[in-house]
N, C-alpha and C. Protein backbone atom coordinates (compact mmCIF):
# COMPACT_ATOMS: atom_id res chain seq x y z
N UNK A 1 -11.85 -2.28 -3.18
CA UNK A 1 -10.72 -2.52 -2.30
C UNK A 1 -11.08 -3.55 -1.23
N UNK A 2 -12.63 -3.71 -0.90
CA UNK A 2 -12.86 -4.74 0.30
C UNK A 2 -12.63 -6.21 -0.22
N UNK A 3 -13.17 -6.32 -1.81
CA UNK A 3 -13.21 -7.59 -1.96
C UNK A 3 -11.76 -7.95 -1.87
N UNK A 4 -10.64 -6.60 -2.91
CA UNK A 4 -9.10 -7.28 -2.64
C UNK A 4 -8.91 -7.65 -1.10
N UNK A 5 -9.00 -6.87 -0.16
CA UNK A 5 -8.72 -7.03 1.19
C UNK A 5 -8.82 -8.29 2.30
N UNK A 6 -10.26 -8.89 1.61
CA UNK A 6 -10.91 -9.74 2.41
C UNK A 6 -10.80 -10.74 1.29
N UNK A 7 -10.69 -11.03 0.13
CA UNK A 7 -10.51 -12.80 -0.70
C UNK A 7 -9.71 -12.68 -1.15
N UNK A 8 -8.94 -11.72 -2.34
CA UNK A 8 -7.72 -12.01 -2.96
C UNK A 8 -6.38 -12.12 -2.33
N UNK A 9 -6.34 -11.09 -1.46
CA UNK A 9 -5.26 -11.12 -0.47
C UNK A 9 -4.58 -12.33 0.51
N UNK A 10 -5.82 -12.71 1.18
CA UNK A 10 -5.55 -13.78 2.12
C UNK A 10 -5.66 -14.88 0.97
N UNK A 11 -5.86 -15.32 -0.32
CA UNK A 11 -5.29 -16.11 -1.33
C UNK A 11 -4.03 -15.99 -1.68
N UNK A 12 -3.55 -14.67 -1.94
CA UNK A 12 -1.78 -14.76 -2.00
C UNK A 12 -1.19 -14.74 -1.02
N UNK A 13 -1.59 -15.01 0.30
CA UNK A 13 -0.70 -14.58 1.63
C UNK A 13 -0.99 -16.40 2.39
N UNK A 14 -1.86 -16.81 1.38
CA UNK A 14 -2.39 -18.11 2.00
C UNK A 14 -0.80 -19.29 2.76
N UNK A 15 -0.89 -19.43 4.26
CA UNK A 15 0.69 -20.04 4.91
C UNK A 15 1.62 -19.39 4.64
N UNK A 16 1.66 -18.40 4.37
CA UNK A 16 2.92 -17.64 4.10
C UNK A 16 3.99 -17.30 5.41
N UNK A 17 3.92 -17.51 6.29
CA UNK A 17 4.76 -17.57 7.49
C UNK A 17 5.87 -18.73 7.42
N UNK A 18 5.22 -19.91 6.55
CA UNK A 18 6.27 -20.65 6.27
C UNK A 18 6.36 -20.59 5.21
N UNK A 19 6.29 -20.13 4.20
CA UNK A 19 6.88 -20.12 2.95
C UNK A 19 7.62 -18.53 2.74
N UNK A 20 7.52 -17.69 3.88
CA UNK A 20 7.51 -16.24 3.41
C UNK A 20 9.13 -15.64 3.47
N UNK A 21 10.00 -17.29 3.22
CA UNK A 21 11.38 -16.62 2.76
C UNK A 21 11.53 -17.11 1.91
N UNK A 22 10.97 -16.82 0.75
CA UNK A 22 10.75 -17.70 -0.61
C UNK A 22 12.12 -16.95 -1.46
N UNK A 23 12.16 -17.15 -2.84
CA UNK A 23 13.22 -16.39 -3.19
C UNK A 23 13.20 -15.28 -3.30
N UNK A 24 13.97 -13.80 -4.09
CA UNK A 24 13.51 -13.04 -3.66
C UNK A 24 12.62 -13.04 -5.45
N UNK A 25 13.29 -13.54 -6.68
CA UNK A 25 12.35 -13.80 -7.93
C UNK A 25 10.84 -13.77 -7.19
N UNK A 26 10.66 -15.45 -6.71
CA UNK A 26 9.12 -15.42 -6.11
C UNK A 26 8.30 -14.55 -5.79
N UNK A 27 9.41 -13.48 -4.36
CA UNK A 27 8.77 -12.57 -4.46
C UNK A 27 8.19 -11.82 -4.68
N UNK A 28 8.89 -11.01 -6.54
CA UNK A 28 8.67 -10.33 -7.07
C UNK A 28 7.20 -10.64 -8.55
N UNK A 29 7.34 -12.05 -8.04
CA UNK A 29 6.06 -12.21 -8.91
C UNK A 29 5.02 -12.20 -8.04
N UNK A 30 4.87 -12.47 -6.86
CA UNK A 30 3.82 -12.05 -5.90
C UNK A 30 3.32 -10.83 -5.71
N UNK A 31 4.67 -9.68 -5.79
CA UNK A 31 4.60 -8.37 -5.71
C UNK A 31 3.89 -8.11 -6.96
N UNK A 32 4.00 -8.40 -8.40
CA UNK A 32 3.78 -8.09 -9.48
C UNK A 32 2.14 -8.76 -9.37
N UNK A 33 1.61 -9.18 -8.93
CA UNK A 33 0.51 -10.10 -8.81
C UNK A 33 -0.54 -8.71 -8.59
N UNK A 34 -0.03 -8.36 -7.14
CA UNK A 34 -0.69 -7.38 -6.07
C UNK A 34 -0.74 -6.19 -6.96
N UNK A 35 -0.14 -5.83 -7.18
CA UNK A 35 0.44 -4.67 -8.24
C UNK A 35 -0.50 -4.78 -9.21
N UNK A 36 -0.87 -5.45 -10.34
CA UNK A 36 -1.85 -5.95 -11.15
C UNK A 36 -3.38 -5.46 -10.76
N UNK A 37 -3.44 -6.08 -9.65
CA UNK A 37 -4.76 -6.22 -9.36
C UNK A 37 -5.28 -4.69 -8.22
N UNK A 38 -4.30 -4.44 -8.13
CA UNK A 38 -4.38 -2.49 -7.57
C UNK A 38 -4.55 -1.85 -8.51
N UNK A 39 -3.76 -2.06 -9.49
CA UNK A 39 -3.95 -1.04 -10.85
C UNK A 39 -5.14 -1.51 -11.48
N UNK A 40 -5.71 -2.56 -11.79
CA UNK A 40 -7.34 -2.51 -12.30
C UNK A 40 -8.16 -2.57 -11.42
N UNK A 41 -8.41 -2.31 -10.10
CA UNK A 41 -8.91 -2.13 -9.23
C UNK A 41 -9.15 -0.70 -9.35
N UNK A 42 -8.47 0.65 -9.01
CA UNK A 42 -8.42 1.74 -9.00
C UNK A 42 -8.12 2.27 -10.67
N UNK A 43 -8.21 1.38 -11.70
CA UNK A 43 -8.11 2.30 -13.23
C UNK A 43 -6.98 2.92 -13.36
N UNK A 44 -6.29 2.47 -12.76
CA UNK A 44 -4.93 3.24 -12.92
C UNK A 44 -4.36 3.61 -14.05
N UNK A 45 -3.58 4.75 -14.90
CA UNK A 45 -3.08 4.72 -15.92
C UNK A 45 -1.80 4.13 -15.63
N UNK A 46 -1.66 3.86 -17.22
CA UNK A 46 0.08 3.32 -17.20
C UNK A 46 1.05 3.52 -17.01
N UNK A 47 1.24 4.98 -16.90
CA UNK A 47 1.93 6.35 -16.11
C UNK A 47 2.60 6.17 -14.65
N UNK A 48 1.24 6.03 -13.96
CA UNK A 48 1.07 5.71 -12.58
C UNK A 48 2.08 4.81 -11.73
N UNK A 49 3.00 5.65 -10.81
CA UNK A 49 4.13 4.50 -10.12
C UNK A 49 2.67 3.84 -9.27
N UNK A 50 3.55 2.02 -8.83
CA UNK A 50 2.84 1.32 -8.39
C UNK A 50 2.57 1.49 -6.74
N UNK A 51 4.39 2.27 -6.32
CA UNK A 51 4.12 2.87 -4.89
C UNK A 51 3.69 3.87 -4.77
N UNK A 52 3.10 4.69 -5.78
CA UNK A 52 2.11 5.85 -5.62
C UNK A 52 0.95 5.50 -5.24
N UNK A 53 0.09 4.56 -5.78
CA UNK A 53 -0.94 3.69 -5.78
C UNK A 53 -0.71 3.15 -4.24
N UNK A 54 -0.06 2.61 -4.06
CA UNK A 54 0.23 1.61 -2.66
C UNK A 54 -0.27 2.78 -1.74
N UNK A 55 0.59 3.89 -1.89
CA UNK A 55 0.57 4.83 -1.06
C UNK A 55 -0.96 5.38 -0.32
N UNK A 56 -1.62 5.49 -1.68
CA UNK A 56 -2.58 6.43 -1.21
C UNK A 56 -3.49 5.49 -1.04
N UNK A 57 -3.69 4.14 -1.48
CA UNK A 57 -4.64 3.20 -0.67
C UNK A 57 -4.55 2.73 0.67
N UNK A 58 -3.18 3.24 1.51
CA UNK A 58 -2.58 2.58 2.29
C UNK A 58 -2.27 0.94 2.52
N UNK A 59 -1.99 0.28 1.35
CA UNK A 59 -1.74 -1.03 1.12
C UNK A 59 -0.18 -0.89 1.86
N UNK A 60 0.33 -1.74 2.53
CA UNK A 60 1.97 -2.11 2.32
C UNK A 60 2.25 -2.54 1.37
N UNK A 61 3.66 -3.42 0.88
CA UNK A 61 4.03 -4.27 0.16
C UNK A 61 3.73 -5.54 0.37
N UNK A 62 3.93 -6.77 -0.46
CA UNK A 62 3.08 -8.22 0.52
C UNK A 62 4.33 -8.27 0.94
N UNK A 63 5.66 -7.99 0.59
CA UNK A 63 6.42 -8.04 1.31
C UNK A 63 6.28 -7.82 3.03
N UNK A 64 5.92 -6.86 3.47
CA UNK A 64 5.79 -6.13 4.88
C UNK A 64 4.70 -6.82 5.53
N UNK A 65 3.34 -7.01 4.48
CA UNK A 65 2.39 -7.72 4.99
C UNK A 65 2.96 -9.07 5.38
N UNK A 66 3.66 -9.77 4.65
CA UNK A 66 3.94 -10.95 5.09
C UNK A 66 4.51 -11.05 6.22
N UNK A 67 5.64 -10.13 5.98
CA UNK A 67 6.58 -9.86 7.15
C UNK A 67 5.53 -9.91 8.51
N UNK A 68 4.72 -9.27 8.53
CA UNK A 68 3.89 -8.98 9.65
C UNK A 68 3.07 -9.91 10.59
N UNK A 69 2.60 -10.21 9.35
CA UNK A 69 1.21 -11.90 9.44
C UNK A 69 2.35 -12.95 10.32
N UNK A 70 3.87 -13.22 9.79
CA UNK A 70 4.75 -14.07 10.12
C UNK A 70 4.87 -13.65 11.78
N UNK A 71 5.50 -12.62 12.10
CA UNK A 71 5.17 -12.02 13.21
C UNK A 71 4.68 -12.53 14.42
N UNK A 72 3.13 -12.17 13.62
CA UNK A 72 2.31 -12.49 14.59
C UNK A 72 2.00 -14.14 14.97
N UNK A 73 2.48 -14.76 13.72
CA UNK A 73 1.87 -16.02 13.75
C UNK A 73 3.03 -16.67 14.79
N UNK A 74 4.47 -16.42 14.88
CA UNK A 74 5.46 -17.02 15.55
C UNK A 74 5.59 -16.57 16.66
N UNK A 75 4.62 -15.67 17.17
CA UNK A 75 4.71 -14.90 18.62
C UNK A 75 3.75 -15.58 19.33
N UNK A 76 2.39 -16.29 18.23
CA UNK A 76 1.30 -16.61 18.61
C UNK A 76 1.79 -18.51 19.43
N UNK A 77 2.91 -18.74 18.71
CA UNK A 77 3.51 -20.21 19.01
C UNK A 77 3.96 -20.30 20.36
N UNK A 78 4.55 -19.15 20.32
CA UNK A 78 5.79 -19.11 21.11
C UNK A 78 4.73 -18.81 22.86
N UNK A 79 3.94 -18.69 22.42
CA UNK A 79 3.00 -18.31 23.76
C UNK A 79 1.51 -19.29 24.09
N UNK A 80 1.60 -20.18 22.93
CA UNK A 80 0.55 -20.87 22.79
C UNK A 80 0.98 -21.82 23.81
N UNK A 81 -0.65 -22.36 24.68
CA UNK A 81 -0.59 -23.27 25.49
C UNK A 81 -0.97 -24.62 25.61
N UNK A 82 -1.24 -24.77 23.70
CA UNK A 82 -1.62 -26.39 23.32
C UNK A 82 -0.51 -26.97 23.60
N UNK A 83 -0.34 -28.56 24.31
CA UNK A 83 0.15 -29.10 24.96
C UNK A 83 1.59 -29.86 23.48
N UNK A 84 0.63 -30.24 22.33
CA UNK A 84 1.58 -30.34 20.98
C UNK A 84 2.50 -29.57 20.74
N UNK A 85 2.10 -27.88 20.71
CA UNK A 85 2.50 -26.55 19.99
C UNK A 85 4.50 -26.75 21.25
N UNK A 86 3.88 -26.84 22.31
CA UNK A 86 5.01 -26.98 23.38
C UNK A 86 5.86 -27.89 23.56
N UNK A 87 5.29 -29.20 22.50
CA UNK A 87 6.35 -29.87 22.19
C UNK A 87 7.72 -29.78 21.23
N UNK A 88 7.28 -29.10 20.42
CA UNK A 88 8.59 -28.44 19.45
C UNK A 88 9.16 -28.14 19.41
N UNK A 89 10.48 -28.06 19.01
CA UNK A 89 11.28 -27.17 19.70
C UNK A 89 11.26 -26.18 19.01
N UNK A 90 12.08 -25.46 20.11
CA UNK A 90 12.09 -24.13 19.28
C UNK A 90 13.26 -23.55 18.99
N UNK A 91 13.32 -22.74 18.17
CA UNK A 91 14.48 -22.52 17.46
C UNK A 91 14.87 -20.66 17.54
N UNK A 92 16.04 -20.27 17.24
CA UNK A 92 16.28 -18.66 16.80
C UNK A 92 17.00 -19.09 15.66
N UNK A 93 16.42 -18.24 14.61
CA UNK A 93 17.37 -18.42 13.35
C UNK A 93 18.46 -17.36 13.48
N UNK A 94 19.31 -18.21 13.10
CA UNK A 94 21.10 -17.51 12.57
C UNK A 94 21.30 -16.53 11.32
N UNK A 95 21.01 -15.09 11.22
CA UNK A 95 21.34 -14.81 10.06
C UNK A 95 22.80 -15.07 9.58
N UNK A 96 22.86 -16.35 8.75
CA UNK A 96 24.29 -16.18 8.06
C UNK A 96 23.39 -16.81 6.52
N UNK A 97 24.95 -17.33 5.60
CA UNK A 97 24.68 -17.57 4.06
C UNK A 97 24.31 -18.46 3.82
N UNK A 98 23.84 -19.00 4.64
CA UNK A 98 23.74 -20.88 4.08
C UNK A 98 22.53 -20.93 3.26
N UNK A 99 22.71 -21.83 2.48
CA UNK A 99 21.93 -22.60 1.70
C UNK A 99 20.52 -23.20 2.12
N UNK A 100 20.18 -23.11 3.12
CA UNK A 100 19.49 -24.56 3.81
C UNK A 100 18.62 -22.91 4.73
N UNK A 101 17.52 -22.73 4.03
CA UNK A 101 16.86 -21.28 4.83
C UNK A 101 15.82 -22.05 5.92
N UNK A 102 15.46 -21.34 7.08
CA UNK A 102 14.30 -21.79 7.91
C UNK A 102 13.17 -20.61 7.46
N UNK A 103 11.56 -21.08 8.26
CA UNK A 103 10.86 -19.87 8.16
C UNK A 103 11.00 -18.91 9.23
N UNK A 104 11.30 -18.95 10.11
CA UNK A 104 11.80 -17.74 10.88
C UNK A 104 12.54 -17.01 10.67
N UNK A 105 13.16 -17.19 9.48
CA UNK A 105 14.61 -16.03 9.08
C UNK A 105 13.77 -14.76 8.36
N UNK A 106 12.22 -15.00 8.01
CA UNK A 106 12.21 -13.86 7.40
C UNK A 106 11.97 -12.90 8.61
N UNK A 107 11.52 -13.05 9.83
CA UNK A 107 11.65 -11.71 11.17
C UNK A 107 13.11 -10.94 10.91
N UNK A 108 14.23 -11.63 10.36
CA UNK A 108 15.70 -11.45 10.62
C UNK A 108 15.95 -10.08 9.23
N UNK A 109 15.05 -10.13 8.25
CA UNK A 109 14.77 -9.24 7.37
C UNK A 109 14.40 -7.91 7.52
């Protein structure tokens, strides 16, 4: 579980703050990724739900993880005192339907 924790993980989570309103398909092959590699990790039978597994390793979903990492990373902006970071503007995303997504909409999730 350390090696998933510490190399595979931060490989599928790699910038994901801006990419982490991907579709929700994408998603689910990311999810299916994690999922994979829990179940031959722990020998899982085929039986075995995948949020049973999640459960008792205490993994989240990369869903939530992402959710989280994003979080922190846009709180980390928003307070940062590099003189660049403060040039940007800044934005609140609008939850509505449009077409045209930002990366801050996934907090709005």
């Amino acid at each position: 579980m350390l090696i998933y924790a510490l190399i595979l993980r931060p490989i599928l989570t790699y910038a994901s703050p801006v990419w982490a309103h991907c579709t929700p398909t994408t998603m689910d092959i990311l999810e299916s990724s994690q999922s994979s590699i829990l179940r031959t990790i722990v020998k899982a039978h085929w039986y075995m739900r995948t949020a049973d597994i999640r459960n008792s390793l205490n993994f989240p979903t990369l869903k939530q993880f992402i959710k989280k990492i994003a979080k922190n990373f846009y709180n980390k902006i928003d307070i940062s005192t590099n003189r660049t970071i403060q040039t940007i503007e800044k934005y609140t995303p609008i939850n509505n339907n449009q077409l045209l997504h930002t990366p801050r909409e996934i907090l709005l999730d």
